[in-house]
N, C-alpha and C. Protein backbone atom coordinates (compact mmCIF):
# COMPACT_ATOMS: atom_id res chain seq x y z
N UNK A 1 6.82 -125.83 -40.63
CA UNK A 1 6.28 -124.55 -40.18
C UNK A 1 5.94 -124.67 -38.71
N UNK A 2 6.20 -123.89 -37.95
CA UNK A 2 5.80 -123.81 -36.88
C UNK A 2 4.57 -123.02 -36.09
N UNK A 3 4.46 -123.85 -35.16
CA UNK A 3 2.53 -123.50 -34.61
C UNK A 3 2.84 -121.87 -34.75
N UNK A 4 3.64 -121.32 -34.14
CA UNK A 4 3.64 -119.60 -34.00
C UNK A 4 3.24 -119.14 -35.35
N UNK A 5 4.27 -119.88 -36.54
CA UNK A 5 3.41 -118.91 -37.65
C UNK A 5 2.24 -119.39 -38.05
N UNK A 6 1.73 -120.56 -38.02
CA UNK A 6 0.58 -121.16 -38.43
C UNK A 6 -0.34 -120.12 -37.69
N UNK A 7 -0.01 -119.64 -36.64
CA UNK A 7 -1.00 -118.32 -35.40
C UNK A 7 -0.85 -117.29 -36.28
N UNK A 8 0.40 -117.17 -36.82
CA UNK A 8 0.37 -115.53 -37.42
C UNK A 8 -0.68 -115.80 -38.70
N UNK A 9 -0.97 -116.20 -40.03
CA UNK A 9 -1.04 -116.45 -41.04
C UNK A 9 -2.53 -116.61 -40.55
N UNK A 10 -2.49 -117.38 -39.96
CA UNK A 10 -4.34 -117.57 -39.55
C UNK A 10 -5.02 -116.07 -38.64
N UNK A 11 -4.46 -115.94 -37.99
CA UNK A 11 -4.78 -114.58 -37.45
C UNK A 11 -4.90 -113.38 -38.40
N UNK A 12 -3.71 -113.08 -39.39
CA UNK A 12 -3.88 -112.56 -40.68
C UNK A 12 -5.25 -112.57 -41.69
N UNK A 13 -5.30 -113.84 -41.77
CA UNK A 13 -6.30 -114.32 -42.34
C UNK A 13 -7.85 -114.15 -41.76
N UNK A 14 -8.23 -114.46 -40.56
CA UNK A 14 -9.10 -113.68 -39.97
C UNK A 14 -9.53 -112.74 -39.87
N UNK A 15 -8.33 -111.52 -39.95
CA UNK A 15 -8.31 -109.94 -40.17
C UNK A 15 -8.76 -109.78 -41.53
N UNK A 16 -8.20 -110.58 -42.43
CA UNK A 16 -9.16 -110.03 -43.63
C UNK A 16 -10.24 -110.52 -44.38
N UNK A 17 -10.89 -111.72 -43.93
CA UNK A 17 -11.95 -112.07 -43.63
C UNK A 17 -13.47 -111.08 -43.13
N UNK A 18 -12.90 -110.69 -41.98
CA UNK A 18 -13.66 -109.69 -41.55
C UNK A 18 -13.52 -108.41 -41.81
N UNK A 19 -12.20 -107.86 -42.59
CA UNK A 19 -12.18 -106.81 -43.83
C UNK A 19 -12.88 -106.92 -44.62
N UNK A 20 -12.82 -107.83 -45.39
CA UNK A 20 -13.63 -108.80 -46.81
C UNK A 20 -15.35 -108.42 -46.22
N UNK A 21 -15.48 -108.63 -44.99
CA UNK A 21 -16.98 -107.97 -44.43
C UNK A 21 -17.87 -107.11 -44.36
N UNK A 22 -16.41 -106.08 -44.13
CA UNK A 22 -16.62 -104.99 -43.92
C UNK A 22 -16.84 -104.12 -45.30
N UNK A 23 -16.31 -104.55 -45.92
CA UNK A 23 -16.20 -104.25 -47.29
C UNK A 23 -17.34 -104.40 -48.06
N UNK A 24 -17.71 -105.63 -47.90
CA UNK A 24 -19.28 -105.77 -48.36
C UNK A 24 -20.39 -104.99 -47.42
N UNK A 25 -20.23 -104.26 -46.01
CA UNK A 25 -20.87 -103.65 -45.53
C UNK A 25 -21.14 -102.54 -46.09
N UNK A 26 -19.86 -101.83 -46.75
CA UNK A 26 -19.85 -100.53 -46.84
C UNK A 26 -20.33 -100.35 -47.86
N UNK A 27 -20.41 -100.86 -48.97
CA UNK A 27 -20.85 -101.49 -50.08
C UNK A 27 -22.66 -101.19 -49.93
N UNK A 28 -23.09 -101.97 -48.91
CA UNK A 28 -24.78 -101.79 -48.74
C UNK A 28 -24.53 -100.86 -47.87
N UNK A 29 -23.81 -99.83 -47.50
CA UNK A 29 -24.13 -98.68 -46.64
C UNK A 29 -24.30 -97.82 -47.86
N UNK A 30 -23.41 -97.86 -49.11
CA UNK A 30 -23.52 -96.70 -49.85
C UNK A 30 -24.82 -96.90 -50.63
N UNK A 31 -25.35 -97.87 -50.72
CA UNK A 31 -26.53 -98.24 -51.50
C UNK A 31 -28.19 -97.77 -50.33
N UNK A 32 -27.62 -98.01 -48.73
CA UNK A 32 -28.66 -97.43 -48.54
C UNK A 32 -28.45 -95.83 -48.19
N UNK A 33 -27.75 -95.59 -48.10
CA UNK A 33 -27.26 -93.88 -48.31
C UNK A 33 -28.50 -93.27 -49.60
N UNK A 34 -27.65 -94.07 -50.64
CA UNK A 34 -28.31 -93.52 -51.77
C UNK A 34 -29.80 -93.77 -51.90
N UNK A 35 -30.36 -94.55 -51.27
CA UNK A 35 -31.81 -94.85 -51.35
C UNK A 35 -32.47 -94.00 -50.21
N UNK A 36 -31.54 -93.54 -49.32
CA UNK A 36 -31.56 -92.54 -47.72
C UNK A 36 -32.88 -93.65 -47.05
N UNK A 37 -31.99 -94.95 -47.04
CA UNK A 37 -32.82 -95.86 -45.81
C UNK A 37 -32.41 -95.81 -44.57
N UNK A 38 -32.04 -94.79 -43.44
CA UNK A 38 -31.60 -94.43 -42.56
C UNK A 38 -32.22 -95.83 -41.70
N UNK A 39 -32.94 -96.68 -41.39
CA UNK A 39 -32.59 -98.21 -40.77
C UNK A 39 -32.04 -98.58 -41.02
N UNK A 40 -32.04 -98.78 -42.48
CA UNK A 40 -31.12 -100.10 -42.90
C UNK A 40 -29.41 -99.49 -42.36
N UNK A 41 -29.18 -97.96 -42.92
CA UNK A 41 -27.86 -97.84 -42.75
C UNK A 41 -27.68 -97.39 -41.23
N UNK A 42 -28.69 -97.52 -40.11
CA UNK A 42 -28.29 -97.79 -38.94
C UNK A 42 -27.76 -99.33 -38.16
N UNK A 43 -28.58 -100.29 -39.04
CA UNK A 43 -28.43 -101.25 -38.87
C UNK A 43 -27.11 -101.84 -39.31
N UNK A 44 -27.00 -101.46 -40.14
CA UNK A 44 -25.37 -101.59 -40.82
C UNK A 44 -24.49 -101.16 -40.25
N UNK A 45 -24.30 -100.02 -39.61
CA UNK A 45 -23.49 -99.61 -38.59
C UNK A 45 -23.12 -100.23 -37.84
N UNK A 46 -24.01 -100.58 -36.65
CA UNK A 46 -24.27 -100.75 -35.86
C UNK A 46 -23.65 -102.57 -35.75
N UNK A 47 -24.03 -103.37 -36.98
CA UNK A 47 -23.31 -104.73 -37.12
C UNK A 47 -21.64 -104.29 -37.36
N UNK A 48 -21.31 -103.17 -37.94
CA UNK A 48 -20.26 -102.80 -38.51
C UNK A 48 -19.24 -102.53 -37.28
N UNK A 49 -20.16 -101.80 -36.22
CA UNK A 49 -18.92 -101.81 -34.83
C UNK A 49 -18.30 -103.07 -34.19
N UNK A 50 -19.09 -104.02 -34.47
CA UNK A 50 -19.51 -105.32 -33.84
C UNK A 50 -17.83 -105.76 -34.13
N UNK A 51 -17.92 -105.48 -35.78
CA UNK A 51 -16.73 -106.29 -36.17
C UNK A 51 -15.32 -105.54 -36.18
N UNK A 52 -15.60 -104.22 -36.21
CA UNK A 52 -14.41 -103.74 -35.72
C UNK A 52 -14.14 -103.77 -33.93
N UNK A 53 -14.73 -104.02 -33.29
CA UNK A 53 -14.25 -104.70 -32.00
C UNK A 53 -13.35 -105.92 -31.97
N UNK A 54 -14.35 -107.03 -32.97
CA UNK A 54 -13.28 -107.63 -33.23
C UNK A 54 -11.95 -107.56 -33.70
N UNK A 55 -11.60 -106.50 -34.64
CA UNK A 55 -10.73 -106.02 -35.22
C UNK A 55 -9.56 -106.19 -34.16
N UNK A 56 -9.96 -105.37 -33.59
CA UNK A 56 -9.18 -104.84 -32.45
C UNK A 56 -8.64 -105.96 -31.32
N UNK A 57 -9.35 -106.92 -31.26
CA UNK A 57 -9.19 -108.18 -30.62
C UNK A 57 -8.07 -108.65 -30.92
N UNK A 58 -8.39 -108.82 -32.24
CA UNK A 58 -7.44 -109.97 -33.20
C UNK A 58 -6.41 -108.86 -33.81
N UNK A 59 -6.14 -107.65 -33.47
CA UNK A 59 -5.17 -107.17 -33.88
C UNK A 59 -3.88 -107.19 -32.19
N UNK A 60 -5.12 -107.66 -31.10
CA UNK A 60 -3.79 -107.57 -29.64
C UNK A 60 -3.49 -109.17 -29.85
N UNK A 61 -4.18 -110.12 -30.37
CA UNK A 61 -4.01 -111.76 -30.74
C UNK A 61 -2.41 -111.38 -31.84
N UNK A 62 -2.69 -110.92 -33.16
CA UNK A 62 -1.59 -110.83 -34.11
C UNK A 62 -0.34 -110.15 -33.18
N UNK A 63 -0.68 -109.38 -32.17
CA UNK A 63 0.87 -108.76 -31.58
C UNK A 63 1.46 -109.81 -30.50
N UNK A 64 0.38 -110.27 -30.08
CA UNK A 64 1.37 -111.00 -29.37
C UNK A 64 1.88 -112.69 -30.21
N UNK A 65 1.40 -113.13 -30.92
CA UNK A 65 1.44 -114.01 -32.01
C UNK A 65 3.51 -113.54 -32.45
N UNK A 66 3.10 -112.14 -32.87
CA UNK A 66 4.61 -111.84 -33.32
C UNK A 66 5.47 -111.88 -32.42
N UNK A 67 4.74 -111.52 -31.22
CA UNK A 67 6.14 -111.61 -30.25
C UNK A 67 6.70 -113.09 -29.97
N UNK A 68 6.00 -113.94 -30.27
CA UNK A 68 5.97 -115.54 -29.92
C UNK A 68 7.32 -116.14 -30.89
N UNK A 69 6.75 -115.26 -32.33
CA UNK A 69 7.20 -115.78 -33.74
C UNK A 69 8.99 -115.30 -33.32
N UNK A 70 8.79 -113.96 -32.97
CA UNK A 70 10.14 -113.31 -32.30
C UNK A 70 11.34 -114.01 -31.44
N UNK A 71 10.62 -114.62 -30.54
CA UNK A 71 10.96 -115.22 -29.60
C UNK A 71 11.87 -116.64 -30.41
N UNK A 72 10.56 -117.29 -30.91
CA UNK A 72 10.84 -118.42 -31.05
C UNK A 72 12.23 -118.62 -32.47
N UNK A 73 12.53 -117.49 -32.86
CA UNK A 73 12.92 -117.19 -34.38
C UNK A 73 13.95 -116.55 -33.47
N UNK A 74 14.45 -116.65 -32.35
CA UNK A 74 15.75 -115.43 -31.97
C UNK A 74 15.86 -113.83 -32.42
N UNK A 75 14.79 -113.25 -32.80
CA UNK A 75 14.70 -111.95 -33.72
C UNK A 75 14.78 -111.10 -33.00
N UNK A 76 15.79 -109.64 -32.49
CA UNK A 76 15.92 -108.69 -31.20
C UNK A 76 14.70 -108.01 -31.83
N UNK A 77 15.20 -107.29 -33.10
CA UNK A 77 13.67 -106.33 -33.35
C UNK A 77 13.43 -106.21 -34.92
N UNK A 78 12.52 -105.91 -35.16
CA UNK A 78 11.49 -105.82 -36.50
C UNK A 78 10.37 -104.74 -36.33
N UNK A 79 10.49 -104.21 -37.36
CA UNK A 79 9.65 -102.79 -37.61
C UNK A 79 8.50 -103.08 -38.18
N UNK A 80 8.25 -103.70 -38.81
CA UNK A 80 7.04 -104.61 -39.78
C UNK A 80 7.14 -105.92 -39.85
N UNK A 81 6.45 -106.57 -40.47
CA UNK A 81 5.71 -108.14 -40.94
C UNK A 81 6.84 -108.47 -42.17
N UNK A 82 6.77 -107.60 -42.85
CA UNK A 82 7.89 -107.61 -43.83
C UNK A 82 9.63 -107.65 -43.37
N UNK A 83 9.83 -106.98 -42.57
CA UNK A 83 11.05 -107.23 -41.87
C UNK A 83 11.68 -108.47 -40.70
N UNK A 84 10.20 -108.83 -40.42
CA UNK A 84 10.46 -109.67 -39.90
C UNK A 84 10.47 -111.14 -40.19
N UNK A 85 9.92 -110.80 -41.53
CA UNK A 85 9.68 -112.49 -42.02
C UNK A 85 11.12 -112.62 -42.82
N UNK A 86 11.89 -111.80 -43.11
CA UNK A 86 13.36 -112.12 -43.57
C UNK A 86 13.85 -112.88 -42.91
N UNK A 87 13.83 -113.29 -41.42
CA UNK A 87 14.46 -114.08 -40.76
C UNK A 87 13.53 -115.86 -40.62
N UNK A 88 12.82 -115.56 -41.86
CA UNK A 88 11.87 -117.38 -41.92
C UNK A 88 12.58 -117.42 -42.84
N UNK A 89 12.37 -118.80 -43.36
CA UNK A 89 12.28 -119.66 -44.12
C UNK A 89 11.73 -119.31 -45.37
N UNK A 90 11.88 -119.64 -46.69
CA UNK A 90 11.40 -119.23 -47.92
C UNK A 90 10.10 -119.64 -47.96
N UNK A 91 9.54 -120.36 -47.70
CA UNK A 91 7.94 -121.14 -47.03
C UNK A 91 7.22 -120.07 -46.60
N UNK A 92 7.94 -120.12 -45.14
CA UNK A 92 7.34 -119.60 -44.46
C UNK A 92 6.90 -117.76 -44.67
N UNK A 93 8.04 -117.69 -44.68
CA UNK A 93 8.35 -115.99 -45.60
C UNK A 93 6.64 -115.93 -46.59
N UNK A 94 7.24 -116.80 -47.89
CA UNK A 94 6.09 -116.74 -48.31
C UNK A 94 4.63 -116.71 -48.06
N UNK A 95 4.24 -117.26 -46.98
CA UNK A 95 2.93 -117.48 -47.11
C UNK A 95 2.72 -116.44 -46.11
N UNK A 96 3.42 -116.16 -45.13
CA UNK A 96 3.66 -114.80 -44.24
C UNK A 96 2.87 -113.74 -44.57
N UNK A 97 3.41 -112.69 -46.18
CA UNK A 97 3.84 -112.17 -46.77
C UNK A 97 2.78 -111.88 -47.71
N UNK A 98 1.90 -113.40 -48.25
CA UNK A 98 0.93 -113.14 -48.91
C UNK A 98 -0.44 -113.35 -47.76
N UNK A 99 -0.65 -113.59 -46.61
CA UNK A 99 -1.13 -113.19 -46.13
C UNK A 99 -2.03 -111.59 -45.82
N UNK A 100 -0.40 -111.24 -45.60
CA UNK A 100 -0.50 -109.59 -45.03
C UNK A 100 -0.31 -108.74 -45.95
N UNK A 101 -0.11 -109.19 -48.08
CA UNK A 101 -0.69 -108.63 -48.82
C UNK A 101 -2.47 -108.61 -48.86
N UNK A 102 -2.52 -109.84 -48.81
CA UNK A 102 -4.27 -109.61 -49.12
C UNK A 102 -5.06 -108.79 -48.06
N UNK A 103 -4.38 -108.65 -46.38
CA UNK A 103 -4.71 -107.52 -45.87
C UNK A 103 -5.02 -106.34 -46.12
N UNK A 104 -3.41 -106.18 -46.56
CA UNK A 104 -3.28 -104.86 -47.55
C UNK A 104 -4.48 -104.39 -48.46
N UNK A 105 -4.62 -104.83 -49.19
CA UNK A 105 -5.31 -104.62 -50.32
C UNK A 105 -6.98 -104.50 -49.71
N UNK A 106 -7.61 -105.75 -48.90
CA UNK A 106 -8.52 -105.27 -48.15
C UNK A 106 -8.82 -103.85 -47.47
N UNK A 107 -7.44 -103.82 -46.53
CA UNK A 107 -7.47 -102.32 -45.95
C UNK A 107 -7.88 -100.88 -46.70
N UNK A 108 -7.30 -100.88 -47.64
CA UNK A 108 -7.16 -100.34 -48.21
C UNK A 108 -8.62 -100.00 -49.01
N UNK A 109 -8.93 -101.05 -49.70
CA UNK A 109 -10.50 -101.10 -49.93
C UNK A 109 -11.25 -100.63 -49.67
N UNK A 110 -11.27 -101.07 -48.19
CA UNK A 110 -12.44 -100.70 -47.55
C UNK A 110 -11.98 -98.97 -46.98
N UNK A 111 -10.59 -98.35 -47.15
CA UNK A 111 -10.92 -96.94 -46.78
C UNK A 111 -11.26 -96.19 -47.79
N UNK A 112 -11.55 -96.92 -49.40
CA UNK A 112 -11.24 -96.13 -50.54
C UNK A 112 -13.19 -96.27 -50.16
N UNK A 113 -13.92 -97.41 -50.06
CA UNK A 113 -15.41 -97.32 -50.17
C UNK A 113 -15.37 -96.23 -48.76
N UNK A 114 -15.22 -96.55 -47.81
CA UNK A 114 -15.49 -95.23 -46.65
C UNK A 114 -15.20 -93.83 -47.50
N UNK A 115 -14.34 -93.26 -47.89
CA UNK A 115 -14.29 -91.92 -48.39
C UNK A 115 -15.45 -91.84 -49.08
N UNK A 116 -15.82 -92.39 -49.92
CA UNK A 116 -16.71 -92.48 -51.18
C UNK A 116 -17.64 -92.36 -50.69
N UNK A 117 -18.00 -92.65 -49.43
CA UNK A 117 -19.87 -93.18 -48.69
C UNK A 117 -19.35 -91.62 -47.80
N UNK A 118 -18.41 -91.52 -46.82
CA UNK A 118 -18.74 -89.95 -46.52
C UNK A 118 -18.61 -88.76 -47.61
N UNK A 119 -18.00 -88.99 -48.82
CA UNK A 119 -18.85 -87.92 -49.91
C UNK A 119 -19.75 -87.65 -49.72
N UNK A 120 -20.50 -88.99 -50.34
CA UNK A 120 -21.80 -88.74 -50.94
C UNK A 120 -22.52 -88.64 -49.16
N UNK A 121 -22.50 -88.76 -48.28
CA UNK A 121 -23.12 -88.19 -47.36
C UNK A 121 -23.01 -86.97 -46.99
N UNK A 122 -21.72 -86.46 -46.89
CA UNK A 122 -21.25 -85.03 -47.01
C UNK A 122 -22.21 -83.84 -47.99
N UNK A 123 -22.65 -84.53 -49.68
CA UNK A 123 -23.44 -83.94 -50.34
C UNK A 123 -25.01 -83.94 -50.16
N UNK A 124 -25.73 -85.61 -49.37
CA UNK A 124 -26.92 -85.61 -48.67
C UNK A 124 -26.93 -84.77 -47.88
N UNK A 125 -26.08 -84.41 -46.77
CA UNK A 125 -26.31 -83.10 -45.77
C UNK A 125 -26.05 -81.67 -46.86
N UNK A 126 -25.24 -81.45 -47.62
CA UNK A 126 -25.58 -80.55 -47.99
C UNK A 126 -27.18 -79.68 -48.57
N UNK A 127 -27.48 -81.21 -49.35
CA UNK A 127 -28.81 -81.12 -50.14
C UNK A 127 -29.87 -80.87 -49.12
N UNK A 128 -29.90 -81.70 -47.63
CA UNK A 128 -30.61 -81.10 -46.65
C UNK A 128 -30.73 -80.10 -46.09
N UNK A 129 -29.60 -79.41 -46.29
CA UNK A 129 -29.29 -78.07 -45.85
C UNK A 129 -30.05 -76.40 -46.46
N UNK A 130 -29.46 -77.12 -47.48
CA UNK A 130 -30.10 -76.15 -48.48
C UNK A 130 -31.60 -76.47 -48.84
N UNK A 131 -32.76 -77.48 -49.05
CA UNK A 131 -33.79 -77.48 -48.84
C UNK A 131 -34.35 -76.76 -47.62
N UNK A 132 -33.72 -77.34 -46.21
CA UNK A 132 -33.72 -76.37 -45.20
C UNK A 132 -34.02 -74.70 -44.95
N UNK A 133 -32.90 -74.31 -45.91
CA UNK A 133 -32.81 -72.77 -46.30
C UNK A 133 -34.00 -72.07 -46.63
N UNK A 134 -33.82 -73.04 -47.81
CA UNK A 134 -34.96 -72.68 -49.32
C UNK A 134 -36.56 -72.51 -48.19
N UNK A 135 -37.36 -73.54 -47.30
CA UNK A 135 -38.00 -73.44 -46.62
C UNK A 135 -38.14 -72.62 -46.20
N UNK A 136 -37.48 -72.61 -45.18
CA UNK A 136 -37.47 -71.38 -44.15
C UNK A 136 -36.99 -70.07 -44.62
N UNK A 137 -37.09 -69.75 -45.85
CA UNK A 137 -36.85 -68.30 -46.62
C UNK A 137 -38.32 -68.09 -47.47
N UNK A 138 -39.08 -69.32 -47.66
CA UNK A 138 -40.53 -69.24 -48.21
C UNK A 138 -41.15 -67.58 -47.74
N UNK A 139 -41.36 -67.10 -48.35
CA UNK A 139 -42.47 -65.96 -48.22
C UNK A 139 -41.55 -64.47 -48.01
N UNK A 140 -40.44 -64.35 -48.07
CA UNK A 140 -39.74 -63.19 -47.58
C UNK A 140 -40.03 -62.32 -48.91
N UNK A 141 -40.24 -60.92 -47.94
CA UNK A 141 -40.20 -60.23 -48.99
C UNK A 141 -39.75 -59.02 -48.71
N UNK A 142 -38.68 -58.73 -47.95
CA UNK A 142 -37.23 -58.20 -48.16
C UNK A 142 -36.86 -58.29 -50.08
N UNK A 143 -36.51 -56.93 -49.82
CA UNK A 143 -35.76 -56.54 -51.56
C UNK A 143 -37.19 -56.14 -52.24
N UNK A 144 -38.37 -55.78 -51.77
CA UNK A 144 -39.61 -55.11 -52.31
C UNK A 144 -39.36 -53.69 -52.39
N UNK A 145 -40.15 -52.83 -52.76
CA UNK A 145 -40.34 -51.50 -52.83
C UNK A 145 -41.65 -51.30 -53.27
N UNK A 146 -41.60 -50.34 -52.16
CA UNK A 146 -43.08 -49.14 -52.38
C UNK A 146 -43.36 -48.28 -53.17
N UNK A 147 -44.17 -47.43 -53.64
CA UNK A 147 -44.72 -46.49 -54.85
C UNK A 147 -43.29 -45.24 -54.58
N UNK A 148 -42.70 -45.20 -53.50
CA UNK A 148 -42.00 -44.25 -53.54
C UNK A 148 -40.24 -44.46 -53.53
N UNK A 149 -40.03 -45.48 -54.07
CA UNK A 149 -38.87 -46.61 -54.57
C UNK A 149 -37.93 -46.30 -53.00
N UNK A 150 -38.83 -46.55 -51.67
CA UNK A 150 -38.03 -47.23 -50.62
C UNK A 150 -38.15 -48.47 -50.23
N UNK A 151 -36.83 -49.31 -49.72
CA UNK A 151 -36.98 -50.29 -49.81
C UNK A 151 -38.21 -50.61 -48.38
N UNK A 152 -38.82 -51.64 -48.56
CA UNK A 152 -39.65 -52.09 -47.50
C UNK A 152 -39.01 -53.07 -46.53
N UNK A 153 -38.16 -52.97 -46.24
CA UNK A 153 -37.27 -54.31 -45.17
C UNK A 153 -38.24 -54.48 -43.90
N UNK A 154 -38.84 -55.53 -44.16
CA UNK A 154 -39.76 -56.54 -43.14
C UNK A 154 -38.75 -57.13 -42.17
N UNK A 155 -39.48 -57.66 -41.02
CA UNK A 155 -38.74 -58.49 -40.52
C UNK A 155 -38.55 -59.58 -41.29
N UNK A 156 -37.56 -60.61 -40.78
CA UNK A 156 -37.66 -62.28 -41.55
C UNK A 156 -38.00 -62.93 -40.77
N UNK A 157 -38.85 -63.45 -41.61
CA UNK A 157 -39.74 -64.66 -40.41
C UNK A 157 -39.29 -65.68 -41.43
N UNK A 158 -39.27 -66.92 -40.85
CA UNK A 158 -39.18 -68.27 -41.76
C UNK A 158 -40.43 -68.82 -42.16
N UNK A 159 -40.30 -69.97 -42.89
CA UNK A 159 -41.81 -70.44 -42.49
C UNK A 159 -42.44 -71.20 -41.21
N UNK A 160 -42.03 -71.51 -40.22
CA UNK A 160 -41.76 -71.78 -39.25
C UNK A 160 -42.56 -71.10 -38.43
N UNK A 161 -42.11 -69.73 -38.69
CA UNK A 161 -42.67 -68.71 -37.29
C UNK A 161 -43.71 -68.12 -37.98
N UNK A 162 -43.96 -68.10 -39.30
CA UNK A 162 -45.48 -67.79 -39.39
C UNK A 162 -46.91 -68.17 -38.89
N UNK A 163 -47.75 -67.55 -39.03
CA UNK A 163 -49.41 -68.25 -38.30
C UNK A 163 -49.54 -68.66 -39.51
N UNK A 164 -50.43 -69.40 -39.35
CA UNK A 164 -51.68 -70.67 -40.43
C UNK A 164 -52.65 -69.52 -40.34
């Protein structure tokens, strides 16, 4: 095997490592969502950019890694990881391959817990919303009538703009 792929496979591997992270992040984001510990799930964030910076690092490390693997493998061009490992070795292919499955499957993971955590945040803002409402509609009494069945339409005040 050569150092280039030993770079790709480990670089791979790094990426989902810190998937595998992220994953367990999102994991205690949805748990403090649901408990609405707005530290904790700032704090989580906030470690959470950390590592997608890295992401991003080690995803310009994996491109140029391939171009190396390219090079060194005579390969003009390749569209994917998968196309390009046709031109290794059955070894190498392999371990290539299961690498950038377990990516996969990470990736993937972790966008299926993200949807799931902006739901249920999507429905926390709703629920805030509408408490919101409900408040600030306290005391209206619009839709009354007087002894002479006209309606009485008050202004609307919220509770807000009322005096104590």
């Amino acid at each position: 095997m050569s150092k280039s792929i030993d770079q790709l496979i480990l670089t791979l591997n790094k990426e989902s490592d810190i998937y595998a992270e992220v994953l367990e992040l999102s994991k205690k984001k949805r748990e403090a969502i649901k408990a609405n510990a707005l530290d904790e799930l700032s704090e989580i964030t906030t470690y959470e950019q950390g590592l997608v910076v890295t992401l991003f690092k080690l995803e310009e490390i994996r491109e140029k890694v391939v171009d190396m693997v390219m090079r060194e493998n005579h390969i003009e061009t390749a569209e994917n990881l998968t196309e390009l490992t046709n031109s290794l070795s059955y070894e190498d292919r392999s371990k290539v391959l299961n690498a950038k499955d377990r990516l996969i499957v990470l990736v993937k993971n972790v966008t299926e817990e993200n949807r799931f955590n902006n739901r249920v945040l999507e429905e926390r803002l709703q629920l805030i919303n509408l408490n919101i409402e409900l408040m600030t509609q306290v005391g209206d009494d619009s839709g009354k009538y007087n002894r002479k069945a006209v309606s009485e339409d008050q202004e609307h005040k919220s509770i807000f703009d009322r005096r104590v």
